[in-house]
C-alpha atoms as a PDB file:
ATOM      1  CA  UNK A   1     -72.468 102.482 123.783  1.00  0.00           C
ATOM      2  CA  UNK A   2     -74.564 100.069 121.521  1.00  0.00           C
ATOM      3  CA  UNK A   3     -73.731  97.156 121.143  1.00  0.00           C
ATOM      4  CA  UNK A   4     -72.115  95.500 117.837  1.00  0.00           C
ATOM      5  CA  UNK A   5     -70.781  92.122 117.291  1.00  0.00           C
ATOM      6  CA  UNK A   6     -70.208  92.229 113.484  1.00  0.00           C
ATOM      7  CA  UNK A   7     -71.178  92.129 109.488  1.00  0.00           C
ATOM      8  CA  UNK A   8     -74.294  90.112 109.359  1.00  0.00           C
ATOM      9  CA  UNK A   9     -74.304  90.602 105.416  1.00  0.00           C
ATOM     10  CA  UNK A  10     -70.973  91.166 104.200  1.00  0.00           C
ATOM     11  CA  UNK A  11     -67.625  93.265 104.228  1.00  0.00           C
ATOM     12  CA  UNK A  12     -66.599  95.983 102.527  1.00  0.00           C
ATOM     13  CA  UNK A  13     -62.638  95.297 100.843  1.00  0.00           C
ATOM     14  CA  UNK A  14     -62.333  97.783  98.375  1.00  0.00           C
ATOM     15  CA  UNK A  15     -59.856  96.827  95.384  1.00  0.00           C
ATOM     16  CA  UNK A  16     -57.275  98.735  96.843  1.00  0.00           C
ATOM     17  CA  UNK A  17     -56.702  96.961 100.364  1.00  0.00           C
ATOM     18  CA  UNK A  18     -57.708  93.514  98.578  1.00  0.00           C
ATOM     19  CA  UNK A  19     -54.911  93.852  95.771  1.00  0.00           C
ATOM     20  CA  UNK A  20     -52.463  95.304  97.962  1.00  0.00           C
ATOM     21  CA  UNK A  21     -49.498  92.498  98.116  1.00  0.00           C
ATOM     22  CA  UNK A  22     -48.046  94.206 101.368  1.00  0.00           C
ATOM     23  CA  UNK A  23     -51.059  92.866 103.163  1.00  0.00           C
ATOM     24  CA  UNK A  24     -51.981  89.514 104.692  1.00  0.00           C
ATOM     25  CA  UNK A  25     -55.569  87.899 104.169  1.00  0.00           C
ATOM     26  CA  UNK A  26     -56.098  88.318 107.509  1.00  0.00           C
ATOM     27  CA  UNK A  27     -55.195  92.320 107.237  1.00  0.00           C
ATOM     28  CA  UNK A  28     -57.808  92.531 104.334  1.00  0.00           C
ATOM     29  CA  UNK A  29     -60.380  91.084 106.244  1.00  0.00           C
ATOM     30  CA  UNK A  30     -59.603  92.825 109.435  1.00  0.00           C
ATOM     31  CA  UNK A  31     -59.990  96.011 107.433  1.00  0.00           C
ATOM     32  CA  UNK A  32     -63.929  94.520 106.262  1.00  0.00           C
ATOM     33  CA  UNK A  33     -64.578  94.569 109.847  1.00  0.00           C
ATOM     34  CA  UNK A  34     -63.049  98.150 110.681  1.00  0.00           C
ATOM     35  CA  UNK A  35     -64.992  99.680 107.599  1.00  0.00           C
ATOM     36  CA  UNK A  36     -68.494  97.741 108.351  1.00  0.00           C
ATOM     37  CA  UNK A  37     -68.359  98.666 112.046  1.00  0.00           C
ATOM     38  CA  UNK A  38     -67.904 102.167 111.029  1.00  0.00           C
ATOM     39  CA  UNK A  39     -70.685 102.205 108.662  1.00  0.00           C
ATOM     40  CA  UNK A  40     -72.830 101.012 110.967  1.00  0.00           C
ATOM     41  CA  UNK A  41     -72.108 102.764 114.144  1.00  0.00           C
ATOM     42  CA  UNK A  42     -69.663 105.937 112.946  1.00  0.00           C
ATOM     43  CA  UNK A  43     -66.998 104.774 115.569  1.00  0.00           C
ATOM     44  CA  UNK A  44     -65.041 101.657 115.941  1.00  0.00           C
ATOM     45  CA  UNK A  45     -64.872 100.143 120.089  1.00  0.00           C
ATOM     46  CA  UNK A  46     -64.082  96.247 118.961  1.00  0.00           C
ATOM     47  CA  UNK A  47     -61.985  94.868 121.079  1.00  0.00           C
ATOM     48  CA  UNK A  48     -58.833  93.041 119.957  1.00  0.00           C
ATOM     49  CA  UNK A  49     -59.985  89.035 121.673  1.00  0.00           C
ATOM     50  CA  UNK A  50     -63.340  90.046 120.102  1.00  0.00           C
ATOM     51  CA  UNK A  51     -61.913  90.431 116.654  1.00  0.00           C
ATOM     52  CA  UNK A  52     -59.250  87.625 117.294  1.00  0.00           C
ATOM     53  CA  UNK A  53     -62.751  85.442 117.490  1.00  0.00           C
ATOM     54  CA  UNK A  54     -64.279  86.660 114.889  1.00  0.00           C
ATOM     55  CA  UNK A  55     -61.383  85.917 112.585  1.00  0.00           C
ATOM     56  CA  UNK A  56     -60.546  83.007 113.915  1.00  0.00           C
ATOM     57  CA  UNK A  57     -56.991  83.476 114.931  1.00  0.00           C
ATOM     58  CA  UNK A  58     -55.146  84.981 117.833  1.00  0.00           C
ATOM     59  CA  UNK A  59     -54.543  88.682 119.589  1.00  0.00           C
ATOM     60  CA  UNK A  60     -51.406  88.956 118.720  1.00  0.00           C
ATOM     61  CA  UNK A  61     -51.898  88.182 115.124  1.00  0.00           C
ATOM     62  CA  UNK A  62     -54.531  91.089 115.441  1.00  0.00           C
ATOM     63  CA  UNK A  63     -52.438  93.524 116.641  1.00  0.00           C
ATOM     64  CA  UNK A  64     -50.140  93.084 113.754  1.00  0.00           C
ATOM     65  CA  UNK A  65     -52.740  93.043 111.518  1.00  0.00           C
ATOM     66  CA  UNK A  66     -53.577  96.692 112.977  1.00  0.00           C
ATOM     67  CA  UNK A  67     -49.911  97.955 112.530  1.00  0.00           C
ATOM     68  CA  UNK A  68     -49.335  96.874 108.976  1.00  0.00           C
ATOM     69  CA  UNK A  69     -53.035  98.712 107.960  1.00  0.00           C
ATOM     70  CA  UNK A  70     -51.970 101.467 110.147  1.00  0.00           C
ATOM     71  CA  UNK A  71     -48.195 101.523 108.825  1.00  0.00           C
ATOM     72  CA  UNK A  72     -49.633 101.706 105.200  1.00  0.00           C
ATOM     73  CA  UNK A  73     -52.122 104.516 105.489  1.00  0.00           C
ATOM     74  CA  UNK A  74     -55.495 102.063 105.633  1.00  0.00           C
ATOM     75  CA  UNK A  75     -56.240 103.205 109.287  1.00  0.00           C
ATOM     76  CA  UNK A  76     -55.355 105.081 111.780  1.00  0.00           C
ATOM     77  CA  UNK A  77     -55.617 104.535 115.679  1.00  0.00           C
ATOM     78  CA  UNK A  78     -56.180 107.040 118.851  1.00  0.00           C
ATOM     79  CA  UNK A  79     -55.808 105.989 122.271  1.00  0.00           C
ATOM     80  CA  UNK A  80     -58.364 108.136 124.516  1.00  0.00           C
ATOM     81  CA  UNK A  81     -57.120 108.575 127.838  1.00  0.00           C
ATOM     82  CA  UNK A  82     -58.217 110.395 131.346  1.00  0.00           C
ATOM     83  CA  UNK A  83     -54.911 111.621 133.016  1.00  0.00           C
ATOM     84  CA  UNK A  84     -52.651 108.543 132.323  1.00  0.00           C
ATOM     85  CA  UNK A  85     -54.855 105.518 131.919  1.00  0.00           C
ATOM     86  CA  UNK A  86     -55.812 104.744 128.594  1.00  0.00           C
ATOM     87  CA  UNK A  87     -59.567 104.133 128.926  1.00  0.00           C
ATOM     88  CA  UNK A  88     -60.708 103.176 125.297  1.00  0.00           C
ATOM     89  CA  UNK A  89     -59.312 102.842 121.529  1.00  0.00           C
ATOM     90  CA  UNK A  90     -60.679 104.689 118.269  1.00  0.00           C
ATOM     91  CA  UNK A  91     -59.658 103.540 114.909  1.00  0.00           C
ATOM     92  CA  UNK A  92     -60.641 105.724 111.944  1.00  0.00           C
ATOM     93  CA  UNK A  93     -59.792 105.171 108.394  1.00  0.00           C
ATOM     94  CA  UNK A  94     -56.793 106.352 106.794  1.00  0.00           C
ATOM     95  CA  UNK A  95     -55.762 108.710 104.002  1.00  0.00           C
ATOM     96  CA  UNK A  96     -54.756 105.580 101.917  1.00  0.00           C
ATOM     97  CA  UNK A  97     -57.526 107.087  98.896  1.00  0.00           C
ATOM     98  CA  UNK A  98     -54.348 109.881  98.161  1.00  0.00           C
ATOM     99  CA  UNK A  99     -51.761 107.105  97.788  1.00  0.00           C
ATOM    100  CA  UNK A 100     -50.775 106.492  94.424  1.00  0.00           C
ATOM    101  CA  UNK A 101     -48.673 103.653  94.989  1.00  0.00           C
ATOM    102  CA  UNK A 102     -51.766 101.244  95.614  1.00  0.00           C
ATOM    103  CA  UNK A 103     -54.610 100.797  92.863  1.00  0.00           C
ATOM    104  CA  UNK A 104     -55.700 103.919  90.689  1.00  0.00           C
ATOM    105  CA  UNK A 105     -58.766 104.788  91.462  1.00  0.00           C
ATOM    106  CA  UNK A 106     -60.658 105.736  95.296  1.00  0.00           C
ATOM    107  CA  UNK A 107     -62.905 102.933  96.092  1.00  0.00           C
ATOM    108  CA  UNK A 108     -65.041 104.105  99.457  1.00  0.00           C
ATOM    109  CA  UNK A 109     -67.535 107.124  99.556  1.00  0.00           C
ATOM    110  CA  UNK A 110     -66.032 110.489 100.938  1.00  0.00           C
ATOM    111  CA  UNK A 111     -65.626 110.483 104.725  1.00  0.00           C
ATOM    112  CA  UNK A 112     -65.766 113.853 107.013  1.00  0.00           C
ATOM    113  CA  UNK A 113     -63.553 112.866 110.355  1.00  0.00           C
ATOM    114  CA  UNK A 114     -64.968 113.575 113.619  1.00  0.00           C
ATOM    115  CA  UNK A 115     -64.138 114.353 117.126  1.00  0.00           C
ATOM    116  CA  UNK A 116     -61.891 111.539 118.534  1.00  0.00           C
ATOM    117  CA  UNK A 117     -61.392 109.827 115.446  1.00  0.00           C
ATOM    118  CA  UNK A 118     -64.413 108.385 114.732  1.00  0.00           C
ATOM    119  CA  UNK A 119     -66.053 109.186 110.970  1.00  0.00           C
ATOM    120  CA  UNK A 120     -68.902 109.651 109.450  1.00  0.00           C
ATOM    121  CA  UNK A 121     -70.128 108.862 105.154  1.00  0.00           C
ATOM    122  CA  UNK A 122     -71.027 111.903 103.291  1.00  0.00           C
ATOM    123  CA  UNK A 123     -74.775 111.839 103.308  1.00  0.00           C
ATOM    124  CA  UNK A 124     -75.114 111.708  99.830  1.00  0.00           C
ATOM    125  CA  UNK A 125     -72.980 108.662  99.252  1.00  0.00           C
ATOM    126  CA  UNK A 126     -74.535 106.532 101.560  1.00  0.00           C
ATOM    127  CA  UNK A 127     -73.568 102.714 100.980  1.00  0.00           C
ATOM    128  CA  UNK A 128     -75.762  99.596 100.418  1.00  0.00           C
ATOM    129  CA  UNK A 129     -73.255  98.038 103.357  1.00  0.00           C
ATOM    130  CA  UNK A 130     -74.295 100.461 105.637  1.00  0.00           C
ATOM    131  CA  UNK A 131     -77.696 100.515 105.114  1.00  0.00           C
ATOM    132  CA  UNK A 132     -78.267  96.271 104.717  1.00  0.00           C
ATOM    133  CA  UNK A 133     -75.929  96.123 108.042  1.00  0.00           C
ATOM    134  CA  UNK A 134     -78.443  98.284 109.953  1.00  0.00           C
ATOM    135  CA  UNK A 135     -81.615  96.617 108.499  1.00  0.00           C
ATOM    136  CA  UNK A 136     -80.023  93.506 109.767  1.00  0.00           C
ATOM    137  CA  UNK A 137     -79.279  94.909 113.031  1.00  0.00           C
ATOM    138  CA  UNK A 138     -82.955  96.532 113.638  1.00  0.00           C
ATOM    139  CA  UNK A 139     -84.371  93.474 112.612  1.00  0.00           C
ATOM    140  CA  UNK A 140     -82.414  90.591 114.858  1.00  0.00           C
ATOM    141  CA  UNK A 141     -82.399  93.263 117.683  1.00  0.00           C
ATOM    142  CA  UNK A 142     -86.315  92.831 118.409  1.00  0.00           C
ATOM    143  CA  UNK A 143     -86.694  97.159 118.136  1.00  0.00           C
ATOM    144  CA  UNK A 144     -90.348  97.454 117.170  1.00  0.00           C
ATOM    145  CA  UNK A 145     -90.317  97.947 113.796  1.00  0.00           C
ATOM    146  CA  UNK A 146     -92.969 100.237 111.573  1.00  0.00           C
ATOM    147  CA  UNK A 147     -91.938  99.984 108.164  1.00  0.00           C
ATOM    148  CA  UNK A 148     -94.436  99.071 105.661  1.00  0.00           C
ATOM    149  CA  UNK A 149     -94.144  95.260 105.012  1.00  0.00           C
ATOM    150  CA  UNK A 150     -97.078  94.560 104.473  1.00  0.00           C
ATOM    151  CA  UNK A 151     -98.547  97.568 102.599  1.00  0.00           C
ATOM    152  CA  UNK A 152     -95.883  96.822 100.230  1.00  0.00           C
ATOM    153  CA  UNK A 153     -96.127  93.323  99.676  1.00  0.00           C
ATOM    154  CA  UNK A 154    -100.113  93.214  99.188  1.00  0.00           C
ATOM    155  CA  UNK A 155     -99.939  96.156  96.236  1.00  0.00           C
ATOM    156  CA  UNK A 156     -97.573  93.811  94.525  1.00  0.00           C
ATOM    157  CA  UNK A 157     -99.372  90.152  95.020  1.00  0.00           C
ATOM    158  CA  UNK A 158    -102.381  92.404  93.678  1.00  0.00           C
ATOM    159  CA  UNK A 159    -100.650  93.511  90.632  1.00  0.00           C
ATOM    160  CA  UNK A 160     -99.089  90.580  89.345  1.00  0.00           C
ATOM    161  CA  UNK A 161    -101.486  87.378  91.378  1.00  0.00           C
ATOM    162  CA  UNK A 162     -98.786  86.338  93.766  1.00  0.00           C
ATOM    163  CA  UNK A 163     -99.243  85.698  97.503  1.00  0.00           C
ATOM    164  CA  UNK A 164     -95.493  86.581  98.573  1.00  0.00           C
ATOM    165  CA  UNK A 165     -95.375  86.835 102.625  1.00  0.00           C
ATOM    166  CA  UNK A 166     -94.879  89.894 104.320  1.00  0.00           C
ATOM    167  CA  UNK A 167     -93.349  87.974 107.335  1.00  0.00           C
ATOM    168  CA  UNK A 168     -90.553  86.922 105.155  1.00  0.00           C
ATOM    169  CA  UNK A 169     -86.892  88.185 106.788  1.00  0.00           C
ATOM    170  CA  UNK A 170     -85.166  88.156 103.582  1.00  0.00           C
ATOM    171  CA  UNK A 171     -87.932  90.507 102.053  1.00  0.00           C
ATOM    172  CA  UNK A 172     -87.890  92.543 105.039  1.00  0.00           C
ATOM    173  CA  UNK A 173     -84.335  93.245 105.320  1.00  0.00           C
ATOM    174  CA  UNK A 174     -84.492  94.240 101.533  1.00  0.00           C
ATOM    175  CA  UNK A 175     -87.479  96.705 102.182  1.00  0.00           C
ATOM    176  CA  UNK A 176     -85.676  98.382 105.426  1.00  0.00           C
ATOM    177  CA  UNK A 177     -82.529  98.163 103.736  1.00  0.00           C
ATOM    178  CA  UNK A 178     -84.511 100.527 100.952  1.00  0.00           C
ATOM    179  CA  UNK A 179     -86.678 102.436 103.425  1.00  0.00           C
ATOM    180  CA  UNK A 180     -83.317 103.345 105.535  1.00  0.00           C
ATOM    181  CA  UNK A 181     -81.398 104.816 102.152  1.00  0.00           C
ATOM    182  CA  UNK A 182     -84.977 107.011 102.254  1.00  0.00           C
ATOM    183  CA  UNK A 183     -87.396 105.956 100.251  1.00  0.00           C
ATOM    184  CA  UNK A 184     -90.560 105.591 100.846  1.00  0.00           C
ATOM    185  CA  UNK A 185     -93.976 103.552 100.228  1.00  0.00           C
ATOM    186  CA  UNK A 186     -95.560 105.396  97.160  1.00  0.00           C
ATOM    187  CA  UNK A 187     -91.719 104.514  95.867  1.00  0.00           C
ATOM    188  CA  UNK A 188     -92.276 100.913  96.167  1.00  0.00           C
ATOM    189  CA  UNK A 189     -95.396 101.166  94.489  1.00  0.00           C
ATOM    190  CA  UNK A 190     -93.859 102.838  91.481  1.00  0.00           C
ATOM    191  CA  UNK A 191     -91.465 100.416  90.951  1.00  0.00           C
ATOM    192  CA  UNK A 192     -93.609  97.724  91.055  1.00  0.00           C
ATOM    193  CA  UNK A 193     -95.703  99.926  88.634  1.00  0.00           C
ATOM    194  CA  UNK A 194     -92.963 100.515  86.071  1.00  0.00           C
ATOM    195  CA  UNK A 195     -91.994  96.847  86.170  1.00  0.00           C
ATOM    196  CA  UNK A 196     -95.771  95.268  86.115  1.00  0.00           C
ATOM    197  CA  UNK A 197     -95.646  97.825  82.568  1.00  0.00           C
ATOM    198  CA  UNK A 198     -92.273  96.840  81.489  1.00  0.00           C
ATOM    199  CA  UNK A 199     -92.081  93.243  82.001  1.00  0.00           C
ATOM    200  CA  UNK A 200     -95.923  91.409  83.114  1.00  0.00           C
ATOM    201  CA  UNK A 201     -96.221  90.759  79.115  1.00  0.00           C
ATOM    202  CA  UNK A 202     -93.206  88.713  78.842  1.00  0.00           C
ATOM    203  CA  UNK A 203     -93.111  85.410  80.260  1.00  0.00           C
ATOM    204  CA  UNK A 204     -89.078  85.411  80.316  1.00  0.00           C
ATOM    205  CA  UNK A 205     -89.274  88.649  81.938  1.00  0.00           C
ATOM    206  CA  UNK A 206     -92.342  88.291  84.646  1.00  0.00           C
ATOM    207  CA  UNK A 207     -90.595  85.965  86.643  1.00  0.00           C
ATOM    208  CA  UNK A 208     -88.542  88.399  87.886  1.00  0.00           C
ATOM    209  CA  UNK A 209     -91.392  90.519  89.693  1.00  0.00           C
ATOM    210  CA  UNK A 210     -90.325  89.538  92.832  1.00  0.00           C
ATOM    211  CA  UNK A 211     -89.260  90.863  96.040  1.00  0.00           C
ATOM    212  CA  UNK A 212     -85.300  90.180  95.874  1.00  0.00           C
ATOM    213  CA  UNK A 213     -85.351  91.373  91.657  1.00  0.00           C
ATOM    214  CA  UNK A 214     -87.940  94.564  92.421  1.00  0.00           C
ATOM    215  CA  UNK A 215     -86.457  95.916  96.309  1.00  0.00           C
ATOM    216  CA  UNK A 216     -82.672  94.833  95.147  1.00  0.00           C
ATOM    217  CA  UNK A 217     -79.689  97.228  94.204  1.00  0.00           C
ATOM    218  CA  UNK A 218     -81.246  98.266  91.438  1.00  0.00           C
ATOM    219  CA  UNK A 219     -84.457  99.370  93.077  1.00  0.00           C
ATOM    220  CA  UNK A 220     -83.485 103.322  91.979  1.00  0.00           C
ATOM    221  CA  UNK A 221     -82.409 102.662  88.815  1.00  0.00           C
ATOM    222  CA  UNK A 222     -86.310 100.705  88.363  1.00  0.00           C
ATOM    223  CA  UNK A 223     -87.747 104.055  89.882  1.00  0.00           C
ATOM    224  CA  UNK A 224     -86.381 106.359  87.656  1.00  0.00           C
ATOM    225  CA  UNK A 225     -87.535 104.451  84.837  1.00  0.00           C
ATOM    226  CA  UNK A 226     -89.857 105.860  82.315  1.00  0.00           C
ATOM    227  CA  UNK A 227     -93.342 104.243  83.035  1.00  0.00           C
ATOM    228  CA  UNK A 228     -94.255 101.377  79.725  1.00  0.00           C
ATOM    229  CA  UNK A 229     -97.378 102.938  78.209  1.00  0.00           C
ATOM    230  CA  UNK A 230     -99.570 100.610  75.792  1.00  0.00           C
ATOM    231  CA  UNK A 231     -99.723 102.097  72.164  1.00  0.00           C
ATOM    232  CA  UNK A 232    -103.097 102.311  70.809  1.00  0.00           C
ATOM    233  CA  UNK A 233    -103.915 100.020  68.401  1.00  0.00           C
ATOM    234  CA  UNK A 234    -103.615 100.449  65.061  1.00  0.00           C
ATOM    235  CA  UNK A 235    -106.364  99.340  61.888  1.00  0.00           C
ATOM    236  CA  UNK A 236    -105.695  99.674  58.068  1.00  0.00           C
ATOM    237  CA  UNK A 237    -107.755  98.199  55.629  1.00  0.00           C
ATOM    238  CA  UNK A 238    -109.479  95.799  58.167  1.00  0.00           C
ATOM    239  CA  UNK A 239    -106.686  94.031  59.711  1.00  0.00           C
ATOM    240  CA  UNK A 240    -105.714  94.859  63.052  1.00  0.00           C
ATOM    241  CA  UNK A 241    -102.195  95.525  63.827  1.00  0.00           C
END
């Protein structure tokens, strides 16, 4: 089983468990850790002192943390066991998305339960937690690591004069983070291309061709952007429009 030992980016509390006056802070954060652990590794195998740590508080305060989410539909738990002995614990989330009595609208991506309780995101709703958790992961864990850094980051110090560091963690996390949701190096370019076009005239604008702006959250909205092309220029009578 691989190993975990948290969020190394942040938690996922959607609106519904954070405004929900039943709960405790310590519930709402305790669900962050349930929903990022299954993100990351599709099944949930934290232990309840390991959490208690985490959270800075005790077991027992952890186990009734775990009833109330389970008692209101946030999560639900499965005890494995061989014969009699309980041998390990599964927490999945719950069908809280269906209840109308908390918030109005569903909050996480669809999930498909599997065996033994564990669940898995609908592919095509993959989430920016998931895929920053595991870029942080692969890139603390020392796994050798092929993704195009430096490709990436010499096209764009070429097109706008920079001399931004492939070796950076930040930028690296941002490209893997990118490169794990699927895209892929002639992507990159493009949006580097479509920005260079849209903004490299604008000094208000061209400060922002950087690695955190350019490989962000809004990296596929920037690729899907209709590429800046430079009207010809226009004479009349002389003058030069």
């Amino acid at each position: 089983m691989a190993e975990y030992k948290g969020a190394n980016l942040f938690l996922n509390i959607p609106v519904r468990v954070a405004h929900d006056n039943r709960l405790k802070d310590k519930d709402k954060l305790l669900y962050g850790e349930i929903y990022a652990m299954l993100n990351v590794t599709d099944s949930f195998f934290m232990s309840n002192a390991k959490l208690a740590e985490r959270l800075n508080c005790s077991e027992p305060t952890i186990k009734r943390s775990l009833a109330r989410l389970e008692e209101y539909g946030f999560i639900q738990r499965n005890n494995i066991y061989e014969g009699k002995q309980i041998v390990r614990r599964n927490i999945s989330l719950g069908g809280f998305n269906s209840d109308t009595r908390v918030g109005s609208s569903m909050t996480l991506p669809p999930v498909h339960e599997r065996s033994e309780g564990s669940v898995i995101s609908d592919p095509d709703n993959r989430t920016i937690n998931r895929a920053s958790n595991r870029a942080e992961e692969d890139i603390l864990s020392g796994k050798p690591d092929h993704a195009p850094y430096q490709e990436i980051l010499d096209y764009l110090n070429s097109k706008v004069g920079t001399s931004y560091r492939a070796s950076s963690k930040a930028t690296q996390r941002l490209i893997k983070a990118r490169s794990n949701e699927g895209f892929e190096v002639e992507d990159f370019k493009r949006v580097i291309d479509n920005k260079v076009a849209s903004w490299g005239k604008d000094p208000k604008m061209s400060q922002y061709l950087r690695p955190n702006t350019l490989f962000g959250t809004k990296f596929e909205a920037y690729l899907n952007e209709q590429t800046v092309i430079d009207q010809p220029t226009k004479r009349a009578k002389g003058y030069t429009f």
